[in-house]
N, C-alpha and C. Protein backbone atom coordinates (compact mmCIF):
# COMPACT_ATOMS: atom_id res chain seq x y z
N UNK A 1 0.82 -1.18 0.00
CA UNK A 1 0.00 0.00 0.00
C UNK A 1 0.87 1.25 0.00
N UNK A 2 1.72 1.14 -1.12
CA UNK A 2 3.41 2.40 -0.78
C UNK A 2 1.87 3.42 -1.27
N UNK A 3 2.24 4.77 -0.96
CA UNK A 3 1.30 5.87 -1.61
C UNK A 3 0.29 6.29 -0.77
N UNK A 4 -0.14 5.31 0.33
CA UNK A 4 -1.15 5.60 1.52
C UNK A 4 -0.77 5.78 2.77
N UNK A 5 -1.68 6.90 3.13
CA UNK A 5 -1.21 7.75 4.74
C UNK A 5 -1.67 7.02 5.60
N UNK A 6 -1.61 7.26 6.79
CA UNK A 6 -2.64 6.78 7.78
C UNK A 6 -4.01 7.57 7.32
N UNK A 7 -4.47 8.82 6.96
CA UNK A 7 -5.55 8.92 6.50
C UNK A 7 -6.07 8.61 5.88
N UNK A 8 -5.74 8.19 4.40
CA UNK A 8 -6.28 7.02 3.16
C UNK A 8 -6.89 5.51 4.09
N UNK A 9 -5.52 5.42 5.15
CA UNK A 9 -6.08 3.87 5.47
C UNK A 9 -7.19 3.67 6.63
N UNK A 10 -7.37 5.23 7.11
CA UNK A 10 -8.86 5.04 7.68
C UNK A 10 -9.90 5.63 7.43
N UNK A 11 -9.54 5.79 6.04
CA UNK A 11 -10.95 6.34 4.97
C UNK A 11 -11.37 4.91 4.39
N UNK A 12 -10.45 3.95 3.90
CA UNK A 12 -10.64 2.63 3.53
C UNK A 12 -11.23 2.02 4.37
N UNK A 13 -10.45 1.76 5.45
CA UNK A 13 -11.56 1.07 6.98
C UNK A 13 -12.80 1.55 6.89
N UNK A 14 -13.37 2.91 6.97
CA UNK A 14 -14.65 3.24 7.39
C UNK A 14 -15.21 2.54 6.23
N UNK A 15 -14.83 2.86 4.72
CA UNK A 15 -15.72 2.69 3.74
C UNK A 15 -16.04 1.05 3.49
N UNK A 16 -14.82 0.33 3.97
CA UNK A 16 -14.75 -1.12 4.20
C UNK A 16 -15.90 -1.81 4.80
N UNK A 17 -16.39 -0.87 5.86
CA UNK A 17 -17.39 -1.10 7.13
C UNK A 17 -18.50 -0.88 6.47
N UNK A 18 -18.55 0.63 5.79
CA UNK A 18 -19.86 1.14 5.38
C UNK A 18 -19.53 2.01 4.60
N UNK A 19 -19.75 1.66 3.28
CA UNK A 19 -19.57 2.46 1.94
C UNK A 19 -20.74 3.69 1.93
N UNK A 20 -21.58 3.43 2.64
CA UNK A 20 -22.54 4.86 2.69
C UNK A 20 -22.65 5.83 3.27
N UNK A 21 -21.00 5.95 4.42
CA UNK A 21 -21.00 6.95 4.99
C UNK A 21 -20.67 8.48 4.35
N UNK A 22 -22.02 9.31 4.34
CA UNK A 22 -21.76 11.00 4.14
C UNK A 22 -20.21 11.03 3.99
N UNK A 23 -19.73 12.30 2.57
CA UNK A 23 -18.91 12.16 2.97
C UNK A 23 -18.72 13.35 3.99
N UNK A 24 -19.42 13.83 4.61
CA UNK A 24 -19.74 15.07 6.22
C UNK A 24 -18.85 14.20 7.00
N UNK A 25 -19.87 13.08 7.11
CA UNK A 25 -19.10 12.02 8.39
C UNK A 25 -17.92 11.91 8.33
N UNK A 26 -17.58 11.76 6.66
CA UNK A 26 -16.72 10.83 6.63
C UNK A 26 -15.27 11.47 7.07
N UNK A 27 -15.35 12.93 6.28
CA UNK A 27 -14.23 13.90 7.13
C UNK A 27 -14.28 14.09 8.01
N UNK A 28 -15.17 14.33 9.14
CA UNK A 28 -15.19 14.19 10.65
C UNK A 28 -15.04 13.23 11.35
N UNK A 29 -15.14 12.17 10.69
CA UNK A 29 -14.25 10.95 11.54
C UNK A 29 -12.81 10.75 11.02
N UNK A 30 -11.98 11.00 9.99
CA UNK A 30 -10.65 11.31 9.72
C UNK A 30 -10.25 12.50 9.99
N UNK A 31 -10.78 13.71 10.60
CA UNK A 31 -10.07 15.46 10.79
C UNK A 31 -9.88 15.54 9.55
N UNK A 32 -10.70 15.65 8.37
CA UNK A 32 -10.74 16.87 7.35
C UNK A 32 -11.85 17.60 7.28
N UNK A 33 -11.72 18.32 6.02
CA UNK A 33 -12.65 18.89 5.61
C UNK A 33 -13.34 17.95 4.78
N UNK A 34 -14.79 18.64 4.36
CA UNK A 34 -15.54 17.73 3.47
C UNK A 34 -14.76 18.03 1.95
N UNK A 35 -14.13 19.24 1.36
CA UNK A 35 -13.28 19.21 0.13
C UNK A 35 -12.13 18.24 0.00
N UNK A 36 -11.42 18.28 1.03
CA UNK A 36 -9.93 17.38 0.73
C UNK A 36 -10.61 16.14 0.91
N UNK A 37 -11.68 15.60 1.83
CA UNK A 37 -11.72 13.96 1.63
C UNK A 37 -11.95 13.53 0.72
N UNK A 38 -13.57 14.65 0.19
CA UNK A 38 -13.80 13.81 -1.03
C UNK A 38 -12.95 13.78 -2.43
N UNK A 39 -11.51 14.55 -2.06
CA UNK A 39 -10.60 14.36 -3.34
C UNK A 39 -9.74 13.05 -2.96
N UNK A 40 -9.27 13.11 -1.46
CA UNK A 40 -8.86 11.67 -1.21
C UNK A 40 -9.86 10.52 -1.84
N UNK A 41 -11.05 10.18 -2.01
CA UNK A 41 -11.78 9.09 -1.77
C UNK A 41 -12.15 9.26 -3.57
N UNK A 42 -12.06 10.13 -4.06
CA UNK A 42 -11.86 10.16 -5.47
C UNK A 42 -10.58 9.45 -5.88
N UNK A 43 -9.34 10.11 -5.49
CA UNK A 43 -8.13 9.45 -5.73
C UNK A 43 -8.14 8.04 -5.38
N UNK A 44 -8.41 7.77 -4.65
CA UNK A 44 -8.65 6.20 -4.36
C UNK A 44 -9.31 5.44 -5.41
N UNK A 45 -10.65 6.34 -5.71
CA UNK A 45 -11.30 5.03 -6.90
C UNK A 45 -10.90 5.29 -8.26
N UNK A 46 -10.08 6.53 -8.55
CA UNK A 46 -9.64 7.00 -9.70
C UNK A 46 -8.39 5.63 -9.68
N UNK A 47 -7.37 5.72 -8.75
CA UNK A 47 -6.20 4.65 -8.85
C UNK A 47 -6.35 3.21 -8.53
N UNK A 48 -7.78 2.85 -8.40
CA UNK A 48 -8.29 1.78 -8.69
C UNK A 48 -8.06 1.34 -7.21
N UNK A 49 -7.93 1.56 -6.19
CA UNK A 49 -7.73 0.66 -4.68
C UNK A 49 -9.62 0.77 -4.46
N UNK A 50 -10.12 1.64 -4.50
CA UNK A 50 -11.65 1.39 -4.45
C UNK A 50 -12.16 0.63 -5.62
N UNK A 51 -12.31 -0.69 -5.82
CA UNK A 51 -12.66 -0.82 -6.96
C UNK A 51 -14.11 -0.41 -7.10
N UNK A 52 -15.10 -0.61 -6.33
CA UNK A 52 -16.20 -0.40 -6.50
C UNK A 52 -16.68 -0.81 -4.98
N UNK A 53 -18.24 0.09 -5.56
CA UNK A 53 -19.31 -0.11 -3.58
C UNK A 53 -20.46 -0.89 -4.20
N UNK A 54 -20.52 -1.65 -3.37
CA UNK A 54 -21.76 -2.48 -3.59
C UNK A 54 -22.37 -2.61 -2.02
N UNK A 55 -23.67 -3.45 -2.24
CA UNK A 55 -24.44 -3.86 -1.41
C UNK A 55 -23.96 -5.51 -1.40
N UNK A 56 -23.43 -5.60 0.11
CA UNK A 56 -23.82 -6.68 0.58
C UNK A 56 -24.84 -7.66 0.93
N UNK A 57 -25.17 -8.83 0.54
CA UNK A 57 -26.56 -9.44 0.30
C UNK A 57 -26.37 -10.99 1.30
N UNK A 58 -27.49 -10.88 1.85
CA UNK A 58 -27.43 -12.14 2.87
C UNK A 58 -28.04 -13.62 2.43
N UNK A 59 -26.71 -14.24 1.99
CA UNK A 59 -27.04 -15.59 0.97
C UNK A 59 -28.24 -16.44 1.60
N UNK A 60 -28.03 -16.45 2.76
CA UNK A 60 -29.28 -16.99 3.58
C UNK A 60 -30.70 -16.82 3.23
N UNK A 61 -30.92 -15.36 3.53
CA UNK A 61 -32.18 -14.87 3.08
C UNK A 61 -32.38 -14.60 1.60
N UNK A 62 -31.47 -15.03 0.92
CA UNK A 62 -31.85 -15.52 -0.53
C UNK A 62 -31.98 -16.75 -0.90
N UNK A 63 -32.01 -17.57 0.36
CA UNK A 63 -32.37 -18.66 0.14
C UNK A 63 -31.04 -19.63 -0.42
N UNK A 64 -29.72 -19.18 -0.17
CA UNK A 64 -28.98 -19.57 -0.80
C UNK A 64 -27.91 -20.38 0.16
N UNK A 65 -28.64 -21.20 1.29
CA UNK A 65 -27.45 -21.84 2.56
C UNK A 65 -26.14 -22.60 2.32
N UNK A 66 -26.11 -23.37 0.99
CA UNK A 66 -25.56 -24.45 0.81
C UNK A 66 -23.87 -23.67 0.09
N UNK A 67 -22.62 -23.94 0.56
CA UNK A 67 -21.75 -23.41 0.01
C UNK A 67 -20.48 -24.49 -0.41
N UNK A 68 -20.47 -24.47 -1.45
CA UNK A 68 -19.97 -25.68 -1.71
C UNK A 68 -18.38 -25.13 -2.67
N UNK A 69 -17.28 -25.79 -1.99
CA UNK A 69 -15.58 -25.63 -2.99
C UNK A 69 -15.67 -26.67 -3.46
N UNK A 70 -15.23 -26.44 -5.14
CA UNK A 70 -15.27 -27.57 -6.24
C UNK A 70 -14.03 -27.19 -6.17
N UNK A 71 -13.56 -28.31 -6.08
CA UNK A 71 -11.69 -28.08 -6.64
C UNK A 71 -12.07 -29.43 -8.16
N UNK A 72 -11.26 -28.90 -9.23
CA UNK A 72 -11.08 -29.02 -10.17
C UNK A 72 -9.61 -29.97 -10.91
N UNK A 73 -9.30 -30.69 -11.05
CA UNK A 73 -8.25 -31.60 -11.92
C UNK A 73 -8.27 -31.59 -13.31
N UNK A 74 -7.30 -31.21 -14.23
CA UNK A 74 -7.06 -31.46 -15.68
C UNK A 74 -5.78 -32.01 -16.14
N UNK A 75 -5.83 -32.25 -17.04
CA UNK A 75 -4.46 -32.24 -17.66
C UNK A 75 -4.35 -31.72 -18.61
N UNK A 76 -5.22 -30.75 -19.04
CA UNK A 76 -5.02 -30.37 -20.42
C UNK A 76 -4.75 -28.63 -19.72
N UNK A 77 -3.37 -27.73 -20.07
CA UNK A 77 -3.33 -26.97 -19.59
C UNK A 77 -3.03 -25.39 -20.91
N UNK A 78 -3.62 -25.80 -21.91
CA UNK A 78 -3.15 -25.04 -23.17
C UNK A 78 -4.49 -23.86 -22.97
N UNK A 79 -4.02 -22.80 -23.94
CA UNK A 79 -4.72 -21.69 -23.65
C UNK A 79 -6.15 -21.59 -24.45
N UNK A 80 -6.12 -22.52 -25.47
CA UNK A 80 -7.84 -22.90 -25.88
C UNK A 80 -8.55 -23.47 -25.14
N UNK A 81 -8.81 -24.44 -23.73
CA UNK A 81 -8.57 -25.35 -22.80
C UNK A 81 -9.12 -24.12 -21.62
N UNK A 82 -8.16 -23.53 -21.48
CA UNK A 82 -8.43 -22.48 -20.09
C UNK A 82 -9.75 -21.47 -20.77
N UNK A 83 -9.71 -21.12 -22.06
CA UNK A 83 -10.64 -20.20 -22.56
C UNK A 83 -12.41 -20.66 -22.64
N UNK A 84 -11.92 -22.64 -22.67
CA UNK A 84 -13.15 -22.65 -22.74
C UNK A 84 -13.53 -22.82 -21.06
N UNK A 85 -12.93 -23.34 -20.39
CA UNK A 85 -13.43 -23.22 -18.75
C UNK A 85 -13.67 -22.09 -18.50
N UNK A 86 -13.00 -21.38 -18.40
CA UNK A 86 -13.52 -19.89 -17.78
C UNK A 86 -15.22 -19.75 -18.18
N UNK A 87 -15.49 -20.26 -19.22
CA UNK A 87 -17.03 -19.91 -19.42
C UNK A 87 -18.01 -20.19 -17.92
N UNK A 88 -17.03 -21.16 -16.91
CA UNK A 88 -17.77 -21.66 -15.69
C UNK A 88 -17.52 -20.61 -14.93
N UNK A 89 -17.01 -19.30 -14.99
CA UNK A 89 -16.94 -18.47 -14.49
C UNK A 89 -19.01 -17.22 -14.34
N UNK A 90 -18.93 -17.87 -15.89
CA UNK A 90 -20.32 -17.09 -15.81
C UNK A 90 -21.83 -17.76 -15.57
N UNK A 91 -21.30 -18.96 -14.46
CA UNK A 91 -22.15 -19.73 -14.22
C UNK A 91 -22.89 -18.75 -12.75
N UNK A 92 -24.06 -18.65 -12.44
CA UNK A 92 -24.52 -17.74 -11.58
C UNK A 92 -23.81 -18.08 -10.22
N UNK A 93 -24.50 -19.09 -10.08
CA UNK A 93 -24.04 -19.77 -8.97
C UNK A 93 -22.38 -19.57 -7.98
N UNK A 94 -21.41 -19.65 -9.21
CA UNK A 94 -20.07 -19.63 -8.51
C UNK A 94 -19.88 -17.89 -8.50
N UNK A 95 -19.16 -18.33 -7.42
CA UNK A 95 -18.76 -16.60 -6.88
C UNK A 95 -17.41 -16.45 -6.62
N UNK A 96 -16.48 -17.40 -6.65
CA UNK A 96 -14.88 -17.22 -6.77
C UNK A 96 -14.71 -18.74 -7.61
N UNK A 97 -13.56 -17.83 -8.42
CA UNK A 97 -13.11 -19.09 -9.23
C UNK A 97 -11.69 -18.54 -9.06
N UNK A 98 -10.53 -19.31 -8.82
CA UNK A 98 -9.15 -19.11 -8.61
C UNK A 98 -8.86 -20.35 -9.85
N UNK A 99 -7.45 -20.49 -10.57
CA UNK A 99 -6.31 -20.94 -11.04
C UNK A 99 -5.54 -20.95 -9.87
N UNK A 100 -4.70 -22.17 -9.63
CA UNK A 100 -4.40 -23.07 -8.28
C UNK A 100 -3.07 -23.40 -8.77
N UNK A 101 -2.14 -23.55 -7.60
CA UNK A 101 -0.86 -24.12 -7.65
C UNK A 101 -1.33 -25.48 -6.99
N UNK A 102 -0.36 -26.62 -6.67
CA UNK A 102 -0.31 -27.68 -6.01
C UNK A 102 -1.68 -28.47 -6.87
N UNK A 103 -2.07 -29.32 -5.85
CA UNK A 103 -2.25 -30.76 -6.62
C UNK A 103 -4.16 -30.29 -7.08
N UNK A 104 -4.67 -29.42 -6.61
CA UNK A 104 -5.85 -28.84 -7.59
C UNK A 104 -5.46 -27.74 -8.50
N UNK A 105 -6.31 -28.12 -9.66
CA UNK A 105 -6.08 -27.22 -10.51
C UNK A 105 -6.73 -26.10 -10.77
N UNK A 106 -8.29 -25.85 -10.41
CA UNK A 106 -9.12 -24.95 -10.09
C UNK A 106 -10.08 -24.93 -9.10
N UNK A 107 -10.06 -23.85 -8.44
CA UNK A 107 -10.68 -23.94 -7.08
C UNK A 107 -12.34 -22.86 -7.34
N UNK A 108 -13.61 -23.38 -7.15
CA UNK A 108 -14.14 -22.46 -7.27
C UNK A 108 -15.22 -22.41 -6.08
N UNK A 109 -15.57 -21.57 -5.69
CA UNK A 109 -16.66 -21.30 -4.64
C UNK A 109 -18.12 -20.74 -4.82
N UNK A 110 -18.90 -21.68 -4.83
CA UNK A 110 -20.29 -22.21 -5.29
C UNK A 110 -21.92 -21.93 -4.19
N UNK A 111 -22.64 -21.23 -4.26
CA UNK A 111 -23.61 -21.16 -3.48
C UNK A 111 -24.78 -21.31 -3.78
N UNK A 112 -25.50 -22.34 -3.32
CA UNK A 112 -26.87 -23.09 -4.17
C UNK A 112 -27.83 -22.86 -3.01
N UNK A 113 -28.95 -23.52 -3.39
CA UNK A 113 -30.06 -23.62 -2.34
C UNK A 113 -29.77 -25.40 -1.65
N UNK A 114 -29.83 -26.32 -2.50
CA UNK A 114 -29.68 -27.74 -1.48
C UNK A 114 -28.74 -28.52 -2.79
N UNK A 115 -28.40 -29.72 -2.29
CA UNK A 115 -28.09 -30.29 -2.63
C UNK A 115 -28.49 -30.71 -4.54
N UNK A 116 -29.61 -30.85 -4.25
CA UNK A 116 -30.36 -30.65 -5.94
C UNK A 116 -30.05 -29.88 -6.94
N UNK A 117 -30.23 -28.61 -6.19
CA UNK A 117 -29.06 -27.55 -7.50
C UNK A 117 -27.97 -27.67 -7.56
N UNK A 118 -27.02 -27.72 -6.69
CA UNK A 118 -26.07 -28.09 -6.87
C UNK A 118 -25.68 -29.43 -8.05
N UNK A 119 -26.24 -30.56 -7.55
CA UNK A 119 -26.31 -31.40 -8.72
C UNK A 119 -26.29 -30.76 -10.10
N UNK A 120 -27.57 -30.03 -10.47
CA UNK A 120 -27.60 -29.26 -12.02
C UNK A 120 -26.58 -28.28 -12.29
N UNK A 121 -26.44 -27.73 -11.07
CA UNK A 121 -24.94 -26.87 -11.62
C UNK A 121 -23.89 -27.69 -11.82
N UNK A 122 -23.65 -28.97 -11.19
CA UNK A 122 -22.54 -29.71 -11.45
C UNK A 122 -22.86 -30.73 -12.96
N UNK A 123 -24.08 -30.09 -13.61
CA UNK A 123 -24.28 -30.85 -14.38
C UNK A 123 -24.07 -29.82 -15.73
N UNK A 124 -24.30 -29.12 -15.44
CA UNK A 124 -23.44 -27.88 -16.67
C UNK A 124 -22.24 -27.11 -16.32
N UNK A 125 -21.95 -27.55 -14.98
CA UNK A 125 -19.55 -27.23 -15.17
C UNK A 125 -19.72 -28.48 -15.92
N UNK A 126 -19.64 -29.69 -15.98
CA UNK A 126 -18.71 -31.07 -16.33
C UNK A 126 -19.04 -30.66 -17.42
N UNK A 127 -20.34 -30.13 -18.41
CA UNK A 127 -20.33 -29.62 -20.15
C UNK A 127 -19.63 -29.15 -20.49
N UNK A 128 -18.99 -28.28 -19.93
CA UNK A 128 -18.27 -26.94 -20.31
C UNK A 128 -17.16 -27.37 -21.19
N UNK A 129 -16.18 -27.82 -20.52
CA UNK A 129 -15.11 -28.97 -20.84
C UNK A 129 -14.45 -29.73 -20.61
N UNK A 130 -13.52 -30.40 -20.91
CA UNK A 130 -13.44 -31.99 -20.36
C UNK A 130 -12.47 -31.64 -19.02
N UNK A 131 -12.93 -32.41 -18.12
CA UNK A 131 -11.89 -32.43 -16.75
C UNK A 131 -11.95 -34.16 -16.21
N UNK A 132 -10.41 -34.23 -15.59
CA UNK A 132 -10.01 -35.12 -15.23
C UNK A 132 -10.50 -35.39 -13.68
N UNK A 133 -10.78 -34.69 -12.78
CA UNK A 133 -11.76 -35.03 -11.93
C UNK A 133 -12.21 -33.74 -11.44
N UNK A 134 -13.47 -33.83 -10.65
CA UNK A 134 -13.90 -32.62 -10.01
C UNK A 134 -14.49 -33.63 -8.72
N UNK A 135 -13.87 -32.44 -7.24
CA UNK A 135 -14.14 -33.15 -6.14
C UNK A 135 -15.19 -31.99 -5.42
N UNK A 136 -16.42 -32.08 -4.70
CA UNK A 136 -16.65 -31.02 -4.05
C UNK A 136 -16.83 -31.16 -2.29
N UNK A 137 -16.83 -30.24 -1.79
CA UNK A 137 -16.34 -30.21 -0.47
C UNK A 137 -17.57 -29.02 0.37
N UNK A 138 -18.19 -29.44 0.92
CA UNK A 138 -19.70 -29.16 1.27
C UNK A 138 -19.33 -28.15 2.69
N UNK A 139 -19.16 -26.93 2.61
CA UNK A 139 -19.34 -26.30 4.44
C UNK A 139 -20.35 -26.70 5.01
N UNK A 140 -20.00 -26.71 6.48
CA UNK A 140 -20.54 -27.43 7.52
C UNK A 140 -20.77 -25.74 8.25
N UNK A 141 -19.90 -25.03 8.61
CA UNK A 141 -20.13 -24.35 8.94
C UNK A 141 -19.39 -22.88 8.73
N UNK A 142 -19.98 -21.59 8.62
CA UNK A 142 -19.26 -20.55 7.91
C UNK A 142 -18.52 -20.13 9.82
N UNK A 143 -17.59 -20.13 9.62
CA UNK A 143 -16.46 -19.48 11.06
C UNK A 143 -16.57 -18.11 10.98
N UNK A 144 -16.14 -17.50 9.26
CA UNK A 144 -15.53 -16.18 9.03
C UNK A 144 -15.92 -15.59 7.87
N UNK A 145 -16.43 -14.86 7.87
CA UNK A 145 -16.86 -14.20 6.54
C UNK A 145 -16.77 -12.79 6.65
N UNK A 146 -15.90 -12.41 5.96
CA UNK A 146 -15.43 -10.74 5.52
C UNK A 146 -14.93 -10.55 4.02
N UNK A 147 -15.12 -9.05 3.58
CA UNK A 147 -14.75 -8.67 2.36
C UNK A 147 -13.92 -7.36 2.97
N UNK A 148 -13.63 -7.03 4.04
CA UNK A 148 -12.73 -6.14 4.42
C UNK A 148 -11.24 -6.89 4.08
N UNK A 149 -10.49 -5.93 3.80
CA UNK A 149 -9.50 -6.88 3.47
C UNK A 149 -7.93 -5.69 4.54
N UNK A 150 -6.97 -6.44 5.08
CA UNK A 150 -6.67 -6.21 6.37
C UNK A 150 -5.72 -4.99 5.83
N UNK A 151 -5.68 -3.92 6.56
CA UNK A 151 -5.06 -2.79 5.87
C UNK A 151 -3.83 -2.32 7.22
């Protein structure tokens, strides 16, 4: 984070917490004015560290309990191959898809309603293209869940 003050990094914290704070508040809880923050908090999403504010949504009350990591096996590692997987990227359902070192080859993180959808979603990744195995790994229970990320 070379380029950030201690003030940038507790303009990030607050907005981390709550992207809808005024920016009134928001200089009165860092000691500025309301002009210089909101050029700080511009500079931020201008240099891309803000990528964007969204609304956080409670998978639960969307009916969405079941969270399931597919780790992924291939052997085919050529760049026509990766172009057509990624299409499992725009599957609704998954919400992180990583490229993996060590003995999985793609890791993705999946949130369904039960077991059943899941099935059909696992029934249009294996279309997509050919894989050498896919294992999935069912949470039992969420410990930790944050999108703050540690500054």
């Amino acid at each position: 984070m070379s380029g950030l003050d201690a003030i940038d990094r507790r303009l990030l914290a607050i907005l981390q917490d709550d992207a809808t704070v005024p920016i009134a508040e928001l200089a009165e809880r860092v000691g500025l004015t309301q002009t210089p923050c909101w050029k700080r908090v511009k500079r931020l999403q201008d240099t891309g560290i803000i990528a964007s504010r969204v609304a956080l949504l409670d998978r639960e009350a969307l009916d969405l309990p079941l969270v399931v990591f597919v780790s992924v096996k291939t052997r085919r590692h050529d760049a026509e191959w990766l172009e057509t997987f990624k299409q499992a990227a725009a599957l609704p359902e998954v919400v992180e898809f990583y490229r993996m070192s060590g003995e999985v080859d793609y890791l993705l993180k999946v949130l369904v309603k039960d077991i059943a959808a899941y099935d059909r979603f696992y029934r249009r990744l294996i279309a997509i293209a050919p894989l050498d195995d896919v294992s999935s790994s069912f949470a039992m229970e969420q410990i930790k869940f944050t999108t703050a990320l540690p500054l």
